[in-house]
C-alpha atoms as a PDB file:
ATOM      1  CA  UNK A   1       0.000   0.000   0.000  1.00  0.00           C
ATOM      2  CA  UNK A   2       2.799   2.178   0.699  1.00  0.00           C
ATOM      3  CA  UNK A   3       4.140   2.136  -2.909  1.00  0.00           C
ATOM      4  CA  UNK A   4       0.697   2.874  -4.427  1.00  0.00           C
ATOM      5  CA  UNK A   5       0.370   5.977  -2.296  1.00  0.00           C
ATOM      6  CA  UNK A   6       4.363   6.793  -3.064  1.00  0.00           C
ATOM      7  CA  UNK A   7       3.316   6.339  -6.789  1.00  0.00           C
ATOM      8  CA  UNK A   8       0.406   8.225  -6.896  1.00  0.00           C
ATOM      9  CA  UNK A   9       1.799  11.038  -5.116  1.00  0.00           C
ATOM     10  CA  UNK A  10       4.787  11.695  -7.032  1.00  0.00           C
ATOM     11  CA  UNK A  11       2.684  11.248 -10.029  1.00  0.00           C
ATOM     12  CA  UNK A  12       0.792  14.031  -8.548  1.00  0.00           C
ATOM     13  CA  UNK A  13       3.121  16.410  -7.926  1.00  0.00           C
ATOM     14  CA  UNK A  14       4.533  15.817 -11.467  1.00  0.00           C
ATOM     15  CA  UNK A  15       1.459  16.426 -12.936  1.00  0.00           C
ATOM     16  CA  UNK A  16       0.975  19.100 -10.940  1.00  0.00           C
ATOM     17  CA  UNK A  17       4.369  20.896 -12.123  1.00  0.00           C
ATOM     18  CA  UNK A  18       3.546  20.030 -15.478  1.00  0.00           C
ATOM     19  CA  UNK A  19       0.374  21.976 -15.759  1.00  0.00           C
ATOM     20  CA  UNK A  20       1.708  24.342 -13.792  1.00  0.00           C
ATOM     21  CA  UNK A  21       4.742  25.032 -16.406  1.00  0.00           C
ATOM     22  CA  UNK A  22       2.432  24.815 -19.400  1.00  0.00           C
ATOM     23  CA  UNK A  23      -0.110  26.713 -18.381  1.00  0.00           C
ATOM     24  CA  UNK A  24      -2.520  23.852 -18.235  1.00  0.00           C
ATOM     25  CA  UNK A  25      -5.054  24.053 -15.037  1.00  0.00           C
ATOM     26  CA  UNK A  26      -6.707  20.794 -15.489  1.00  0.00           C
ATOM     27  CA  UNK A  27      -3.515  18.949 -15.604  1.00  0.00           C
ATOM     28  CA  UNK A  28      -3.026  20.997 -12.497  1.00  0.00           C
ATOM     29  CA  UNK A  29      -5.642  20.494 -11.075  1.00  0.00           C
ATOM     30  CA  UNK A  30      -5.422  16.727 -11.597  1.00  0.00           C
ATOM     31  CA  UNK A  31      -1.663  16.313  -9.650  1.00  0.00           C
ATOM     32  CA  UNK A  32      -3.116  18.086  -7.270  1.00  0.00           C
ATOM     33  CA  UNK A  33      -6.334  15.127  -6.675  1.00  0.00           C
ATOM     34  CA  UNK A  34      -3.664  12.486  -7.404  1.00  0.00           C
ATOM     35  CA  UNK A  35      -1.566  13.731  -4.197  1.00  0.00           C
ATOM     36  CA  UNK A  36      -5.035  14.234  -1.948  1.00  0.00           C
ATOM     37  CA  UNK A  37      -5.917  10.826  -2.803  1.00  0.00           C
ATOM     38  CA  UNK A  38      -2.604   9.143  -1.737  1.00  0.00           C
ATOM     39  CA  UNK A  39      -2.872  11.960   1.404  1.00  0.00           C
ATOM     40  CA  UNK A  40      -6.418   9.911   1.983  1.00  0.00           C
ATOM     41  CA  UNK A  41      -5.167   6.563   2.151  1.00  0.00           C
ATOM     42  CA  UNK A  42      -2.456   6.960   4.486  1.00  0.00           C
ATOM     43  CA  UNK A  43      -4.884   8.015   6.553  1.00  0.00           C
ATOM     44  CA  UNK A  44      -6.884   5.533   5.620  1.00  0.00           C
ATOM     45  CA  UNK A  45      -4.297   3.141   6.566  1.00  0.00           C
ATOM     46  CA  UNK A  46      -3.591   4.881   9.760  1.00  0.00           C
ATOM     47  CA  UNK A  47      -6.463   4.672  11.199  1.00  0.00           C
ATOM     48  CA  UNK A  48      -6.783   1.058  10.744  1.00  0.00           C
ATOM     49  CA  UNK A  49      -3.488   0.289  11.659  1.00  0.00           C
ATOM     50  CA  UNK A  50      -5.069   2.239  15.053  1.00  0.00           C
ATOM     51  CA  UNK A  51      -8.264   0.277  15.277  1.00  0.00           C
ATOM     52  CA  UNK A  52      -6.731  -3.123  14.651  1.00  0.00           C
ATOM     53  CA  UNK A  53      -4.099  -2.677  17.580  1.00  0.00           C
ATOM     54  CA  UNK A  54      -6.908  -1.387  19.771  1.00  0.00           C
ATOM     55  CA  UNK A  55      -8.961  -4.912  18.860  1.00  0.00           C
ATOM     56  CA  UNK A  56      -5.869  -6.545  19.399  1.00  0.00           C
ATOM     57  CA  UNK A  57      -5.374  -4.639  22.657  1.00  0.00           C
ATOM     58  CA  UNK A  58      -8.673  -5.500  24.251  1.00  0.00           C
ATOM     59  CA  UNK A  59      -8.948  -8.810  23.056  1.00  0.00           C
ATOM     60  CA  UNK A  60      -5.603 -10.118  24.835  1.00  0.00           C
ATOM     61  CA  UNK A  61      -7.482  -7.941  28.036  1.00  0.00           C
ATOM     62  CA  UNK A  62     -10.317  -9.991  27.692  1.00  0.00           C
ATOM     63  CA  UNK A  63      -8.457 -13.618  27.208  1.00  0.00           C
ATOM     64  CA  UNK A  64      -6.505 -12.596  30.622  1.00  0.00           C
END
């Protein structure tokens, strides 16, 4: 997962500098959703890395 959102946000930002140079908003504008998207899921992922070691937390709690 970590690659994918690596990938997608350096393929935003290149994107992003492309339309930038040429003028070109939508291409701009489109780096720009590529890097909020990557942003997202390492959220995403951090907040379910937090949830599944709270499970994992109060599970070994209750099996004590």
């Amino acid at each position: 997962m970590s690659d994918d959102n690596t990938r997608d946000k350096l393929k935003g930002k290149a994107k992003e500098l492309i339309g930038k140079a040429t003028g070109d908003k939508s291409k701009e504008r489109e780096g720009k959703a590529d890097q909020a998207k990557a942003a997202a899921r390492k959220k995403a992922a951090a907040v379910r890395d937090r949830v599944d070691g709270a499970k994992e937390s109060l599970k070994r709690r209750n099996d004590s």
